[in-house]
Protein backbone atom coordinates (compact mmCIF):
# COMPACT_ATOMS: atom_id res chain seq x y z
CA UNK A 1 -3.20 -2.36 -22.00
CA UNK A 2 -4.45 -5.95 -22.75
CA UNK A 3 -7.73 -5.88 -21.60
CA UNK A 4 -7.01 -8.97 -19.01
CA UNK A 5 -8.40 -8.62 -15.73
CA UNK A 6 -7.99 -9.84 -12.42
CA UNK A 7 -11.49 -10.32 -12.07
CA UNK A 8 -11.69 -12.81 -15.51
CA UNK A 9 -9.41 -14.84 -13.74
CA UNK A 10 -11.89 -15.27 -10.71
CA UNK A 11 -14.67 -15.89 -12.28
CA UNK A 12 -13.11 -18.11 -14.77
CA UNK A 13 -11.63 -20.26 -12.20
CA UNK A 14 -12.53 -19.55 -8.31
CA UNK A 15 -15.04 -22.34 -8.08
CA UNK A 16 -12.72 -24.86 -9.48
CA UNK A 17 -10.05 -23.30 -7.23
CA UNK A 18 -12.52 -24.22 -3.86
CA UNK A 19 -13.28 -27.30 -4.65
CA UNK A 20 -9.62 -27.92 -3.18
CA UNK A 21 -8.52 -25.00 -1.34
CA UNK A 22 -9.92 -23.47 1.83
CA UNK A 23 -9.97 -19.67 1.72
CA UNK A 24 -10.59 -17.51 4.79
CA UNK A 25 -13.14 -15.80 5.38
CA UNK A 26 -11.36 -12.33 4.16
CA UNK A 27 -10.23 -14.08 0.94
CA UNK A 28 -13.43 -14.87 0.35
CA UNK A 29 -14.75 -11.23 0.79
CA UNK A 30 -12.15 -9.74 -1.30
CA UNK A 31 -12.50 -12.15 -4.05
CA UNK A 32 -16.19 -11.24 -4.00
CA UNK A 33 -15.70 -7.37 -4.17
CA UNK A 34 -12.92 -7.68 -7.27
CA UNK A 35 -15.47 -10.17 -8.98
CA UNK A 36 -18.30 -7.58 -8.60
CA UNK A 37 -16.61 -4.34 -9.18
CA UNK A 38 -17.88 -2.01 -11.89
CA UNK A 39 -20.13 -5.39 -13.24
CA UNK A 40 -23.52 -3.58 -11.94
CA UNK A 41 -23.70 -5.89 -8.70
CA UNK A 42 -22.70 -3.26 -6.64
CA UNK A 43 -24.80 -0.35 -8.10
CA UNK A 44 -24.05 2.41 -11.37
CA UNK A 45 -22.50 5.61 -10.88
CA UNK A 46 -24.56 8.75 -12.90
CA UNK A 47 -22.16 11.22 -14.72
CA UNK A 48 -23.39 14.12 -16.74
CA UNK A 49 -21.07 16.72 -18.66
CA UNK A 50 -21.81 20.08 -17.90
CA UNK A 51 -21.67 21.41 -21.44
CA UNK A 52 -23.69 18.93 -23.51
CA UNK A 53 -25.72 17.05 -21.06
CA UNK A 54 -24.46 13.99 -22.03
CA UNK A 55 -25.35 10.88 -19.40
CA UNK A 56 -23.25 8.10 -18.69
CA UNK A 57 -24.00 5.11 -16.05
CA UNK A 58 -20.44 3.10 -14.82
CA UNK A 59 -20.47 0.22 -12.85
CA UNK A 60 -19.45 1.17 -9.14
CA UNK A 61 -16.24 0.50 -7.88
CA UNK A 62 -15.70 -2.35 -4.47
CA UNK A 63 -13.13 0.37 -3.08
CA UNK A 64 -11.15 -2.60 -1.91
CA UNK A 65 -7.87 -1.88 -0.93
CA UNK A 66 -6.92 -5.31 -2.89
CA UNK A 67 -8.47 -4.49 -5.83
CA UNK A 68 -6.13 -3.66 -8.62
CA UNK A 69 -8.34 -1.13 -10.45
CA UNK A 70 -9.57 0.92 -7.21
CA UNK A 71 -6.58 2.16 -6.38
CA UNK A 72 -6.29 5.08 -8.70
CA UNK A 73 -8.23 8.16 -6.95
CA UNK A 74 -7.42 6.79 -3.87
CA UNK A 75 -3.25 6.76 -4.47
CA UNK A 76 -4.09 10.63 -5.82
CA UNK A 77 -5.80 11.73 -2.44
CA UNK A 78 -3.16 10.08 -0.38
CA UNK A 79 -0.14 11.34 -1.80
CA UNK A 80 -1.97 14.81 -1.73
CA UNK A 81 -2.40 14.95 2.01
CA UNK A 82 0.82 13.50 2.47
CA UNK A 83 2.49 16.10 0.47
CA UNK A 84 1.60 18.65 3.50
CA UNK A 85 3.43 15.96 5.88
CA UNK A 86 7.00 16.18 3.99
CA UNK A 87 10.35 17.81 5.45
CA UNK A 88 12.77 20.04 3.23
CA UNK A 89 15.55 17.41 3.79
CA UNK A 90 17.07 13.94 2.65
CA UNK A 91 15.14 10.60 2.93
CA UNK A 92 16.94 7.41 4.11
CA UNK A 93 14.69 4.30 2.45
CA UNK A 94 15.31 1.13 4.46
CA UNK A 95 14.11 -2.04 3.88
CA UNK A 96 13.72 -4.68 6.71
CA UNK A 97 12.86 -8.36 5.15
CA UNK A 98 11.21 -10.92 7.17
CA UNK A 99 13.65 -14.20 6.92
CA UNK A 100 11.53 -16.75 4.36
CA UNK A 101 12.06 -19.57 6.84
CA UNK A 102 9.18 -17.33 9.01
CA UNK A 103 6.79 -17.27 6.15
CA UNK A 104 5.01 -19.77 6.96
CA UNK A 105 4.07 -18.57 10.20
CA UNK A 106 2.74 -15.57 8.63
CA UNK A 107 0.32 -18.03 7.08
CA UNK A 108 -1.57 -18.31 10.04
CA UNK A 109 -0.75 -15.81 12.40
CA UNK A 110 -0.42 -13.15 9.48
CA UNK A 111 -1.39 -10.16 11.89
CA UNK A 112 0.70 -11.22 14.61
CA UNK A 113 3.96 -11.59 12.71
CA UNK A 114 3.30 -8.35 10.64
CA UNK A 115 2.81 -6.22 13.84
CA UNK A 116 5.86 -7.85 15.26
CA UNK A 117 7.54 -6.62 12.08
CA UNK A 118 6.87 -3.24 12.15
CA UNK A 119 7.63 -3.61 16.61
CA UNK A 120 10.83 -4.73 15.89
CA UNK A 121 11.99 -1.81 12.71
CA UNK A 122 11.03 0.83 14.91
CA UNK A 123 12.82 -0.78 18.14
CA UNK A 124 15.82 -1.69 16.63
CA UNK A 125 16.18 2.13 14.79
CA UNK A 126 15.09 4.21 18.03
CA UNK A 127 17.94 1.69 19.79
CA UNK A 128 20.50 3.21 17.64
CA UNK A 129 19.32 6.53 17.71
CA UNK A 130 19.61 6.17 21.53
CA UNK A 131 23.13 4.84 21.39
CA UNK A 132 24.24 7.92 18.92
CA UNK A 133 22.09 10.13 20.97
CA UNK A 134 20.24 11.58 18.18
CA UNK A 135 17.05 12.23 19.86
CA UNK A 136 14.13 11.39 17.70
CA UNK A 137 13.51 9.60 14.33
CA UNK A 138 10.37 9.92 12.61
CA UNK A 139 9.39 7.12 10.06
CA UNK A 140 6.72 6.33 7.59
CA UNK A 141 6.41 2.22 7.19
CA UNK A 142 4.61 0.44 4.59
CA UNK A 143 4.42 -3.44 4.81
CA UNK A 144 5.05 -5.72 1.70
CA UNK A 145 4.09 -9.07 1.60
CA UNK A 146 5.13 -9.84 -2.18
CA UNK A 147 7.71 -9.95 -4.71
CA UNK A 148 7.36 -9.36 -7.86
CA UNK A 149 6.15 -12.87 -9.04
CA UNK A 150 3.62 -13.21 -6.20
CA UNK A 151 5.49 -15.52 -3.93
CA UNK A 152 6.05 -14.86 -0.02
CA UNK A 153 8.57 -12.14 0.37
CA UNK A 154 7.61 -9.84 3.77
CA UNK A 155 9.40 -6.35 3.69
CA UNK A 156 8.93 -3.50 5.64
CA UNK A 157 9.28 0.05 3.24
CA UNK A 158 10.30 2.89 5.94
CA UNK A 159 10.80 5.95 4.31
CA UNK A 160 13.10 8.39 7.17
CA UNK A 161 13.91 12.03 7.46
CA UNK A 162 17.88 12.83 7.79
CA UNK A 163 17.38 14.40 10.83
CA UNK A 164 16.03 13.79 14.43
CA UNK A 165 14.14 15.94 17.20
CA UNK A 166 16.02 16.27 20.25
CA UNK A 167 14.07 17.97 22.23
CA UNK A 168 12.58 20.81 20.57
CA UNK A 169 15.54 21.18 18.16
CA UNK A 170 15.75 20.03 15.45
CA UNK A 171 19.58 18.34 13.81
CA UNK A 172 20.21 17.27 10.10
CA UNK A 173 21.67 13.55 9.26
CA UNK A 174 24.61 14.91 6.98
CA UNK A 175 25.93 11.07 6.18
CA UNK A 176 24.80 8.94 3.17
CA UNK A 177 23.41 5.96 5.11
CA UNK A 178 21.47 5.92 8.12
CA UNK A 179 23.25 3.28 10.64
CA UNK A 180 25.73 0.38 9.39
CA UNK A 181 23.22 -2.07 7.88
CA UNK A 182 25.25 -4.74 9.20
CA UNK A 183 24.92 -3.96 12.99
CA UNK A 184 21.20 -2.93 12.09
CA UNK A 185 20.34 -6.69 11.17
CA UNK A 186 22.21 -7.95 14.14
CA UNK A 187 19.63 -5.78 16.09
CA UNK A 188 16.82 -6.49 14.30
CA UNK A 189 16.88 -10.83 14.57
CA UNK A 190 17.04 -10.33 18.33
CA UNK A 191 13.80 -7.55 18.23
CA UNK A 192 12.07 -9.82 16.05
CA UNK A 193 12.28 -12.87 17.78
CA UNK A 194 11.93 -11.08 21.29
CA UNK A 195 8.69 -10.13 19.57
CA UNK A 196 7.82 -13.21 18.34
CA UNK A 197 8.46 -14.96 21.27
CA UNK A 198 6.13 -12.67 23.12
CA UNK A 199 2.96 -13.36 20.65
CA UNK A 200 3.78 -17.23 21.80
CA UNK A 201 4.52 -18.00 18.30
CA UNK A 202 7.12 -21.20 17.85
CA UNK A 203 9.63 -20.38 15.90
CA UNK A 204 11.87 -22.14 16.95
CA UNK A 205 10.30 -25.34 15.40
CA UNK A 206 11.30 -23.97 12.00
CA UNK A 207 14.73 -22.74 13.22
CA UNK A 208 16.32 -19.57 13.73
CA UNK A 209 16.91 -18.39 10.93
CA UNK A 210 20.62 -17.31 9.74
CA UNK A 211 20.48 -14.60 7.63
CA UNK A 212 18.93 -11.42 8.47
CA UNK A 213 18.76 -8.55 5.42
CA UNK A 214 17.96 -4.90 6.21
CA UNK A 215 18.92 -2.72 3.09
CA UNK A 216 19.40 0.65 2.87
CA UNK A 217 19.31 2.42 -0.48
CA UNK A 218 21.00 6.20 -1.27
CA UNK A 219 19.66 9.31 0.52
CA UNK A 220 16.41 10.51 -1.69
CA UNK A 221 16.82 13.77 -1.95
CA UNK A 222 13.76 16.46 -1.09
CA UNK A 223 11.48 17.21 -4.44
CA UNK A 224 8.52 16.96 -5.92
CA UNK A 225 9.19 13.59 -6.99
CA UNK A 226 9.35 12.13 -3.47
CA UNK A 227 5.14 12.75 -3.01
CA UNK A 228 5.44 10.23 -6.74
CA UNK A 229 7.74 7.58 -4.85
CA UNK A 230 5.92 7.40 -1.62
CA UNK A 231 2.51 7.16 -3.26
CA UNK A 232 4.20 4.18 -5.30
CA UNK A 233 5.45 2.10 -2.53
CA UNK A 234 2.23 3.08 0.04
CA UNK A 235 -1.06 2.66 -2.38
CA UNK A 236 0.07 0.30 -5.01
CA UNK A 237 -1.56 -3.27 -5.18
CA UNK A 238 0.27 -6.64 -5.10
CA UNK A 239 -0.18 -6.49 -8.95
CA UNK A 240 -1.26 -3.99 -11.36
CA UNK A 241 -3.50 -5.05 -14.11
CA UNK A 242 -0.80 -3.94 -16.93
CA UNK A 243 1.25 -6.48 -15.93
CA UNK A 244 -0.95 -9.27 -17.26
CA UNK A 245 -0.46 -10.18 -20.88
CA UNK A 246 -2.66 -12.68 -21.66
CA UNK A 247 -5.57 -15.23 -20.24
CA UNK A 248 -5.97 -18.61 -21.76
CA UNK A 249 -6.41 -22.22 -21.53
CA UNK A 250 -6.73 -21.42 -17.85
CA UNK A 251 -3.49 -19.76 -17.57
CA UNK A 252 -1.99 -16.34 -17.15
CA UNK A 253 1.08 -14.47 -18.17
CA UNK A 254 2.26 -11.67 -17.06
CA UNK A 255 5.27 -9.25 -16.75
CA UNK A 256 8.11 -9.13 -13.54
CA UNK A 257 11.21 -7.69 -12.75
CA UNK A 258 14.55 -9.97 -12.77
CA UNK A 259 16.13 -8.84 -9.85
CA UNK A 260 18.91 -11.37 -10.33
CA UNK A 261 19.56 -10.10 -13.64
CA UNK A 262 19.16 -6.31 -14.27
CA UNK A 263 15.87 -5.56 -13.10
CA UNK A 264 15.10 -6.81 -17.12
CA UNK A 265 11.71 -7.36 -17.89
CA UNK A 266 10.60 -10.81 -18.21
CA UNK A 267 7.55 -12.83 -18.40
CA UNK A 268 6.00 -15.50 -16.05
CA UNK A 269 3.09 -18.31 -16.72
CA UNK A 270 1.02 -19.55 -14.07
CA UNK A 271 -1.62 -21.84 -14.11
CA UNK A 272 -5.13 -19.92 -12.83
CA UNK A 273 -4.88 -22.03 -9.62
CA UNK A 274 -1.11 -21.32 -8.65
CA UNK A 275 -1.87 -17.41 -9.79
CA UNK A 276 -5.05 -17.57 -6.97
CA UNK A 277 -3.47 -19.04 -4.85
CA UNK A 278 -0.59 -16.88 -4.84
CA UNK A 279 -2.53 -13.69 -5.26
CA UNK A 280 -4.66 -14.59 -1.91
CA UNK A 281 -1.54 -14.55 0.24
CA UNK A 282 -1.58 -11.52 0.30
CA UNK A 283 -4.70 -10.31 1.91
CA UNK A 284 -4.54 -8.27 4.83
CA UNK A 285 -6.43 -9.17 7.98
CA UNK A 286 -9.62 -7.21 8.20
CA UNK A 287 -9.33 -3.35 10.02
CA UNK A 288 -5.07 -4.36 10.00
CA UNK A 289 -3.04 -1.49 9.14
CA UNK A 290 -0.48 -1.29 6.68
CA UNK A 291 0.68 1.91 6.58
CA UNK A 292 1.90 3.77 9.67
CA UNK A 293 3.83 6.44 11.44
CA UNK A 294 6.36 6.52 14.27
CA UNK A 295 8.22 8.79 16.29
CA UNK A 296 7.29 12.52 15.13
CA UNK A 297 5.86 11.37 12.64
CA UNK A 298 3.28 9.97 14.52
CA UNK A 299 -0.38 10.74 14.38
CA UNK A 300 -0.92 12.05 17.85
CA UNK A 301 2.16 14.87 17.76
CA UNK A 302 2.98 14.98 14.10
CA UNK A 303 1.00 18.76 13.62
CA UNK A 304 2.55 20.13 16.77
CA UNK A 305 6.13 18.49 15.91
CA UNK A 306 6.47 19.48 12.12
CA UNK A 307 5.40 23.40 13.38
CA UNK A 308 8.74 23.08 15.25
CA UNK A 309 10.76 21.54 12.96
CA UNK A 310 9.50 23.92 10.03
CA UNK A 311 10.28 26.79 12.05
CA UNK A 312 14.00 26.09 12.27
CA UNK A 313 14.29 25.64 8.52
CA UNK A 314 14.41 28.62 5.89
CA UNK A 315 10.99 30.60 4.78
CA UNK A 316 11.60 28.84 1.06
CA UNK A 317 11.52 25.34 2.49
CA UNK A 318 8.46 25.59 4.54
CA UNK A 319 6.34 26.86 1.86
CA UNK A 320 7.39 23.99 -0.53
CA UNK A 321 5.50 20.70 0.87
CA UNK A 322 2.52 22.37 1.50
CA UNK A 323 1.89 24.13 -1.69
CA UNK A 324 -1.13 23.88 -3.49
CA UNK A 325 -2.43 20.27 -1.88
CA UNK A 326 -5.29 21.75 -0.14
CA UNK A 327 -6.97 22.34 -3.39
CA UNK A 328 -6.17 19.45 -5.49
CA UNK A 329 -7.79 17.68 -2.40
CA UNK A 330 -10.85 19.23 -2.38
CA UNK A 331 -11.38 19.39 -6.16
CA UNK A 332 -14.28 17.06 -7.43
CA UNK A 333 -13.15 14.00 -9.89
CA UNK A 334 -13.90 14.82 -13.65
CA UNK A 335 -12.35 14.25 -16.93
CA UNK A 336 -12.96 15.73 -20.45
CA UNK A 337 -16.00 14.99 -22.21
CA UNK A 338 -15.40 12.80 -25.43
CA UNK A 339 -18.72 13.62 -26.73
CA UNK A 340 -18.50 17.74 -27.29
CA UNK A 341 -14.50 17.92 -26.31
CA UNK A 342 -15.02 20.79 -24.55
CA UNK A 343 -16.86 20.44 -21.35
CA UNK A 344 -16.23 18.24 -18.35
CA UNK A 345 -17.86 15.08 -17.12
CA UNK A 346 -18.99 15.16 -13.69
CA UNK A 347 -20.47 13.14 -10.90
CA UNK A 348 -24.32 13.71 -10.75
CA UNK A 349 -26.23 10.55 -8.64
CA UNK A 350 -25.52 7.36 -7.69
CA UNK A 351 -27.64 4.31 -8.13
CA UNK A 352 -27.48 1.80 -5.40
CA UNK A 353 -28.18 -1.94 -4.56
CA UNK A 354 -27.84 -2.85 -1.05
CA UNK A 355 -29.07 -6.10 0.25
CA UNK A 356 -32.97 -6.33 2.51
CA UNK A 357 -31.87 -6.86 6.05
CA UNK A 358 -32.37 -10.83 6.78
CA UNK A 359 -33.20 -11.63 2.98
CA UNK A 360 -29.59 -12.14 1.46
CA UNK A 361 -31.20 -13.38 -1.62
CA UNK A 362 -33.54 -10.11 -2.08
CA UNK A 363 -32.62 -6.97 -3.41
CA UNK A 364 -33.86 -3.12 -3.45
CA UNK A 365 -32.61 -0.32 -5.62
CA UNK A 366 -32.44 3.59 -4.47
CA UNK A 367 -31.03 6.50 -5.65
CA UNK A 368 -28.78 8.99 -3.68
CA UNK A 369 -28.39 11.88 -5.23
CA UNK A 370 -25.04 13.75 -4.83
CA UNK A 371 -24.35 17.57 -5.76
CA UNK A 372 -21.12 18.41 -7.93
């Protein structure tokens, strides 16, 4: 690790960054929660080891979902309870990428053309399960909006079951690829501009684009691993903090993958304003979703549907996804105790600073207490 943080970089350079940028008012609330995290501003968390005593007070996390360094516990709990949601059968990953001519409509209407993107996956893959009559898909999507060097690049992850419901019976996908990816893209530039077109967004102005990618890697097959992958590709920031080598002379380098050459490692330097300003492209819209589920995977008939599904398959494979998440779940975060090496550091109170209603420029302290 190199000790740089995202945060350094804020405070380091934000205000300069303002002086000629206009952020939204959702940049500016995320830039505010990663500045504050575990500084103090947002209260001190209590922990006490249960063999020596020993007290320790850490800052308290913003629990942003942009925030490089809150991710951890909540990527654990995720792929925990997703675990229970897995099938004992192939995956088909497929990526649908937004064209890069429609970026830039993305920059204003980001929650529009995102929710047309996921419309227009899930259209264009129940059309050809229609046409093959193969019943019903069920897909988990997770929406990228960056490459590996921070610049525009909208994706939609969609992680797929071999196998389909058709009616209450359940049939395996024995082939090594979904659909032709080919005919897939065809399908998918007519969704997403039918979609577009419907949100009264002018793309047209920019004109239509030409090429259309959907890629679809290699079957994944069922294991453990798969809770590992999905966790990767579902909870992981825009940019984890071990990419970043070094901060100076208001600039920042940091690691990325060469996709033209190898996937080789190489490294990239960016002034602190070009880093912001490509790091705040991709914040969400408030409350917007980036993670959902479709067909029987989705959240109003997944319990009933996976029963069904489960109960065609062998007694071996339904007892596989399932075991032992409920208790990893439930278990209460703790790590070893440097001090005595022997005990366990647990959560004991938490010391908070919240803001006097109408007084933004006043502040109270309490204590909550929590039990282990």
């Amino acid at each position: 690790m190199s000790g740089v943080h995202l945060a350094d970089i804020l405070n380091e350079s934000l205000a300069d960054y303002m002086q000629t940028h206009s952020l939204s008012y959702q940049q500016k609330r995320v830039c505010e929660h990663l500045m504050a995290c575990r500084t103090g501003k947002l209260g001190y968390q209590r922990w006490a080891c249960d063999t020596c005593e020993q007290i320790q007070e850490i800052g308290c996390s913003c629990r942003d979902r942009h925030c490089p360094r809150c991710q951890g516990l909540a990527t654990k709990v995720w792929a925990e309870k997703q675990q229970g949601n897995l099938l004992p059968c192939n995956y088909f990953h497929v990526v649908f990428t937004l064209p890069h001519e429609l970026n830039g409509l993305a920059r204003y209407r980001s929650a529009d053309v995102y929710n047309s993107l996921f419309r227009a996956a899930w259209e264009t893959l129940s059309a050809f399960a229609q046409r093959k009559q193969h019943g019903q898909l069920g897909m988990t999507a997770v929406l990228h909006t960056w490459g590996q060097t921070l610049v525009q690049h909208i994706h939609l992850h969609c992680l797929i079951p071999a196998g389909s419901l058709k009616g209450e019976k359940w049939q395996g996908i024995s082939k090594g690829y979904l659909y032709p990816v080919k005919a897939l893209s065809a399908v998918f530039r007519g969704k997403m501009l039918s979609a577009l077109n419907e949100k009264g967004l002018a793309y047209s102005q920019l004109g239509i684009p030409k090429i259309w990618c959907v890629y679809s890697k290699a079957c994944l097959k069922y294991s453990e691993q798969l809770i590992k992958y999905l966790a990767r590709y579902t909870r992981k920031g825009m940019l984890h903090e071990s990419r970043l080598v070094n901060n100076s002379n208001k600039a920042v380098l940091f690691t990325y993958r060469d996709s033209s050459n190898e996937n080789k490692q190489r490294l990239m330097k960016l002034s602190h304003a070009v880093f912001i300003q490509r790091y705040l492209l991709h914040v969400l819209p408030s409350g917007f979703m980036r993670i959902r589920h479709y067909g029987f995977l989705a959240n109003a008939c997944r319990v009933k549907k996976l029963v069904i599904i489960r109960n065609q398959c062998s007694s071996e494979a339904r007892r596989l996804p399932t075991e032992g998440s409920e208790a990893l779940c439930t278990s209460p975060p703790s790590w070893p105790c440097k001090c005595c090496q022997t005990g366990r550091v647990y959560l004991m109170s938490v010391l908070l600073v919240e803001r006097c209603k109408g007084r933004e420029d006043n502040w109270r302290e309490g204590e909550t207490e929590r039990t282990r």
